[in-house]
C-alpha atoms as a PDB file:
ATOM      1  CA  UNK A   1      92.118 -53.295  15.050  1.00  0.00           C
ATOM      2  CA  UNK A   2      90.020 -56.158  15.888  1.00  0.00           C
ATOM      3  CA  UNK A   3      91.801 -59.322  17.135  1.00  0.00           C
ATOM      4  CA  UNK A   4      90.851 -62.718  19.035  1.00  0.00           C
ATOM      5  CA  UNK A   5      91.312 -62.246  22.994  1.00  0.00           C
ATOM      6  CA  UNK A   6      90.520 -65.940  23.499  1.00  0.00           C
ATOM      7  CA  UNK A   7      88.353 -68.629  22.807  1.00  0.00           C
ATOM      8  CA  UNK A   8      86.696 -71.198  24.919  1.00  0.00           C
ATOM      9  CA  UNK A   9      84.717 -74.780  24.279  1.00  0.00           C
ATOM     10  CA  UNK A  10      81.987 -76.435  26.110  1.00  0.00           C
ATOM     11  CA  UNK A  11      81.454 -80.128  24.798  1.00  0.00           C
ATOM     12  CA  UNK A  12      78.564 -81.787  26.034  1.00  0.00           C
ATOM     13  CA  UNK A  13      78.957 -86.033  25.004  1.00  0.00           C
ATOM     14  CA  UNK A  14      75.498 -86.576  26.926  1.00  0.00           C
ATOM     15  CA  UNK A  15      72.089 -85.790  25.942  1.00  0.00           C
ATOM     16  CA  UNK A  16      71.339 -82.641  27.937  1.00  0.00           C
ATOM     17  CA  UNK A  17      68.411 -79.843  26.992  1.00  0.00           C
ATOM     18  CA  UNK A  18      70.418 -77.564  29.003  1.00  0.00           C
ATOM     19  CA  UNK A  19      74.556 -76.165  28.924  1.00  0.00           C
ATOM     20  CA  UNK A  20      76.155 -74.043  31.209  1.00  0.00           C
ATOM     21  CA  UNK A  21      78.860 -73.376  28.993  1.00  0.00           C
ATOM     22  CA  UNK A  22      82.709 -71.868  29.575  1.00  0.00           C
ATOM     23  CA  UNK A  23      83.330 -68.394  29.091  1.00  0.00           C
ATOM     24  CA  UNK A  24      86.840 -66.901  27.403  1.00  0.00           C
ATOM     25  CA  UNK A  25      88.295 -64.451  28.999  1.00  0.00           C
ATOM     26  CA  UNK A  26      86.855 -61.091  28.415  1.00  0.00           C
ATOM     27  CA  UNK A  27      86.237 -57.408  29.308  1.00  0.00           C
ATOM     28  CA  UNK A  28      83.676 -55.355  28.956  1.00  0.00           C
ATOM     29  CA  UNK A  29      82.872 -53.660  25.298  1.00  0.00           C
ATOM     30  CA  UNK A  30      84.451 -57.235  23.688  1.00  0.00           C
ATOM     31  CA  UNK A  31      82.248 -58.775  21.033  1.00  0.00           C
ATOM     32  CA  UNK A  32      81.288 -62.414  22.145  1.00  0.00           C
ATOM     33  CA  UNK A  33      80.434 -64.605  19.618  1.00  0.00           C
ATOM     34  CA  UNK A  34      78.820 -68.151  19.980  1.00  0.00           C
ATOM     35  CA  UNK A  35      78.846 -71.311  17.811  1.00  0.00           C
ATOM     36  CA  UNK A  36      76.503 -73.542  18.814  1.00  0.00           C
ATOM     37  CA  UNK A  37      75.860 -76.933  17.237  1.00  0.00           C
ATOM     38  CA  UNK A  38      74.258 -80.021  18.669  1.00  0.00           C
ATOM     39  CA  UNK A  39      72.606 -83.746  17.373  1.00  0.00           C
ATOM     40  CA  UNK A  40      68.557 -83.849  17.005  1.00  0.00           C
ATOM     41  CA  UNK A  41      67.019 -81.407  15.187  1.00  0.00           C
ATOM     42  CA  UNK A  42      64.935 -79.414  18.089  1.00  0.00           C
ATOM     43  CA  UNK A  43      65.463 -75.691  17.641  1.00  0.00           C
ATOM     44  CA  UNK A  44      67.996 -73.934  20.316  1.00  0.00           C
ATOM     45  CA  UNK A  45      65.658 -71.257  22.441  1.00  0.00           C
ATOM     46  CA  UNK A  46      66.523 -67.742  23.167  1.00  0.00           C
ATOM     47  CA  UNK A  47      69.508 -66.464  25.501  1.00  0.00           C
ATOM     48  CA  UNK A  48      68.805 -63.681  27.502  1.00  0.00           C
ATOM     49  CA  UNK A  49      70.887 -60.846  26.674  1.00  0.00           C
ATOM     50  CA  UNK A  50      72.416 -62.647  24.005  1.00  0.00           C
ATOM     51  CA  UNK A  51      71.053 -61.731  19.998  1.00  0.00           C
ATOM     52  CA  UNK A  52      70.450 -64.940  17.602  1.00  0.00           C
ATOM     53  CA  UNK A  53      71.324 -64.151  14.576  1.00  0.00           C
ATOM     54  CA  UNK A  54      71.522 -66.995  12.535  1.00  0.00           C
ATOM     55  CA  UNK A  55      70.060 -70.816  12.531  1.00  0.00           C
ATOM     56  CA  UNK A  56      70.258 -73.925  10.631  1.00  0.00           C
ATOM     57  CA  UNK A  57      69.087 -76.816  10.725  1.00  0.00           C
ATOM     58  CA  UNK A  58      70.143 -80.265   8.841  1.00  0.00           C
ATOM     59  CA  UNK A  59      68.835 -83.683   8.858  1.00  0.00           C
ATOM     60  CA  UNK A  60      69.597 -84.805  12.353  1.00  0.00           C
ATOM     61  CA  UNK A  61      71.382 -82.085  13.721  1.00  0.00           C
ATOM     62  CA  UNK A  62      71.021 -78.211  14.389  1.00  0.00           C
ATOM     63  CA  UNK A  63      73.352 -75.149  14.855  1.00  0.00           C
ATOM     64  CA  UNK A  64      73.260 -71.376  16.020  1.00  0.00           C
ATOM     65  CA  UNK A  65      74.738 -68.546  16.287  1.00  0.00           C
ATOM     66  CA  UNK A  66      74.400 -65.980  18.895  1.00  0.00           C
ATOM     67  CA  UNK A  67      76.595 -62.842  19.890  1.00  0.00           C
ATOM     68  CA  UNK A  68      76.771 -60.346  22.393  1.00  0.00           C
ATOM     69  CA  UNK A  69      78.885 -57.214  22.971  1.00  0.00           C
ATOM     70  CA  UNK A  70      80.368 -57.729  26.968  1.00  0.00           C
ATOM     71  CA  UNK A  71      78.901 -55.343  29.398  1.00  0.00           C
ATOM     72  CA  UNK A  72      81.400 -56.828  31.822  1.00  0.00           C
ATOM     73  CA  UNK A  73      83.868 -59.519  32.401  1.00  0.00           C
ATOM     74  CA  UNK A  74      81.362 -61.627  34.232  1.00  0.00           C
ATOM     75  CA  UNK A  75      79.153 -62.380  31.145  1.00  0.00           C
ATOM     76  CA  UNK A  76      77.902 -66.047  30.839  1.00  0.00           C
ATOM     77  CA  UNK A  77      75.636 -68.616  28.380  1.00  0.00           C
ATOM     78  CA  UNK A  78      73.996 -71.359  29.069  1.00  0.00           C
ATOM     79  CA  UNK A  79      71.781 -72.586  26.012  1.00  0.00           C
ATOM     80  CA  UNK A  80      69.143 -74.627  26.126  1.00  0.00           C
ATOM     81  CA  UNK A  81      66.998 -76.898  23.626  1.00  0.00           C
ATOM     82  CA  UNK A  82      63.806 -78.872  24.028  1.00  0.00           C
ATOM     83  CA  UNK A  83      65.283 -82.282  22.842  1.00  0.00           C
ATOM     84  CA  UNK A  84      68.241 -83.585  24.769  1.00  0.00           C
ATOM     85  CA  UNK A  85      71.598 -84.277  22.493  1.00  0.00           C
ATOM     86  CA  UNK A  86      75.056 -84.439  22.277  1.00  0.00           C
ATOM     87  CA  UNK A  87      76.011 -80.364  21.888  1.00  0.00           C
ATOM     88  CA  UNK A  88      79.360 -78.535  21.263  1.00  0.00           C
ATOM     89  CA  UNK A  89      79.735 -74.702  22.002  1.00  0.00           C
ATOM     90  CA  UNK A  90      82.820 -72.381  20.889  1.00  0.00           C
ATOM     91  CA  UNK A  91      82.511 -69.010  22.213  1.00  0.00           C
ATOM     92  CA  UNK A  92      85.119 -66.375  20.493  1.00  0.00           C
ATOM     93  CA  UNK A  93      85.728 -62.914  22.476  1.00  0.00           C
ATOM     94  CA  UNK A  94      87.066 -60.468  20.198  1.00  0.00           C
ATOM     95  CA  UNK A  95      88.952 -57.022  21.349  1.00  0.00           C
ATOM     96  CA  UNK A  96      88.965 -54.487  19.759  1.00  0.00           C
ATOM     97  CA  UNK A  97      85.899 -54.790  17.382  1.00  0.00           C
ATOM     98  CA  UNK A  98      84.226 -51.869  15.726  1.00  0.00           C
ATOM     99  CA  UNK A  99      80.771 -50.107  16.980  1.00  0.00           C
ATOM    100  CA  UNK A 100      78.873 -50.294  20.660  1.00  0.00           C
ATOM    101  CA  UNK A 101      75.464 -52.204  20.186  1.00  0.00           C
ATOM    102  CA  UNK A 102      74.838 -54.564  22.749  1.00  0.00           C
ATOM    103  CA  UNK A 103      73.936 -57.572  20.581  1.00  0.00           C
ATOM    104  CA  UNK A 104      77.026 -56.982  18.540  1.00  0.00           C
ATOM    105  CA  UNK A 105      75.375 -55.851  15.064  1.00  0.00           C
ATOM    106  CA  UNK A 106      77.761 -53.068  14.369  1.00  0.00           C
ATOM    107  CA  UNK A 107      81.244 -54.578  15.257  1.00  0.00           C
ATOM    108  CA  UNK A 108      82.297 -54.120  11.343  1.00  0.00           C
ATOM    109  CA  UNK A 109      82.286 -51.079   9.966  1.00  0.00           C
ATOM    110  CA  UNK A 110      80.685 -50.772   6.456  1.00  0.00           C
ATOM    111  CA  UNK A 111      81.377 -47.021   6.151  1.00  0.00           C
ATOM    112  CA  UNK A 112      84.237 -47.085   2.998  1.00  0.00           C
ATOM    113  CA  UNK A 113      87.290 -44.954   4.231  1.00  0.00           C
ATOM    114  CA  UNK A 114      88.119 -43.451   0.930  1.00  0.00           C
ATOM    115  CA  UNK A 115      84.297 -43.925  -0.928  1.00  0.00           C
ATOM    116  CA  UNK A 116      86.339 -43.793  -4.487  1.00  0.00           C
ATOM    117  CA  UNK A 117      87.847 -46.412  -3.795  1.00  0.00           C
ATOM    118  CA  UNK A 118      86.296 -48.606  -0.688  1.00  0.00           C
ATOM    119  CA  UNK A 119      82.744 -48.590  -2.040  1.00  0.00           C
ATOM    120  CA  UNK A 120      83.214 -51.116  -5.226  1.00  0.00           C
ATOM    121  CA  UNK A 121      84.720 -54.228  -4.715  1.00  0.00           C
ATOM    122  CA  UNK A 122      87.813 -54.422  -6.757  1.00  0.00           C
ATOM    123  CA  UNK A 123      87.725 -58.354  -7.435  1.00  0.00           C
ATOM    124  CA  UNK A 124      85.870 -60.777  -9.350  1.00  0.00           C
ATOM    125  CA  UNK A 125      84.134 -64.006  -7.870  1.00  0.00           C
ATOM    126  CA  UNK A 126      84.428 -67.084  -9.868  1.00  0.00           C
ATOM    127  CA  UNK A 127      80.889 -68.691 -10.757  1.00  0.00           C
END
C-alpha cells in the first residue's frame, strides 16, 4: 500500500528565476511529487527528467505540478522561471505506489479488483 516516506519544503522569500530545492528522503522506484507555486505570473520551464503534468496560472501568481518516479536516492529539482519571485516548493516521496513509469503516470491503479463491483462508483456527488 502506498504511504508518505517524507516530505520536504524549499521556500524562496527573494525574487529568484532559479531554486535548487530540498529533496525528502527517498529510494529508488518512490513516486516524487512536486508542488510548485510562486508570485508573478511567468510560466515555470521544464525539469529534466521530471514530467509536468499540470499548470495554473492566476492573476499574479502561478503554480505547477511535476512528478517523477526515483531512479535512485540521489534524485534532485531545481525549477526555474523567467520572471524572478517569491516561490514555495513541497516535494512528497511516496513508497510504495502502484506501476513503474518513470514520470509517475501509472502510480494508481485503475484496473477494478472485482469489475462487478469496482467499476461503478457506488456514491452520489451533490450538485
Amino acid at each position: 500500500m502506498a504511504r508518505i516516506r517524507d516530505v520536504a519544503v524549499t521556500i524562496s522569500t527573494a525574487a529568484v528565476t532559479s531554486l535548487a530545492c530540498d529533496m525528502p528522503n527517498h529510494v529508488a522506484g518512490d513516486v516524487l511529487v512536486a508542488f510548485c507555486s510562486k508570485d508573478a505570473t511567468a510560466v515555470y520551464n521544464a525539469v529534466t527528467n521530471w514530467f509536468a503534468s499540470t499548470t495554473g496560472l492566476s492573476t499574479g501568481c502561478y503554480g505547477a505540478l511535476y512528478t517523477r518516479r526515483a531512479q535512485s536516492a540521489a534524485e534532485t529539482f531545481t525549477i526555474t522561471t523567467g520572471t524572478g519571485a517569491a516561490q514555495t516548493v513541497t516535494i512528497v516521496a511516496i513508497e510504495g505506489a502502484f506501476g513503474t513509469a518513470t514520470n509517475g503516470s501509472d502510480a494508481l491503479s485503475v484496473t477494478p479488483t472485482v469489475a462487478a463491483i469496482d467499476s461503478t462508483v457506488p456514491y452520489t456527488a451533490g450538485t
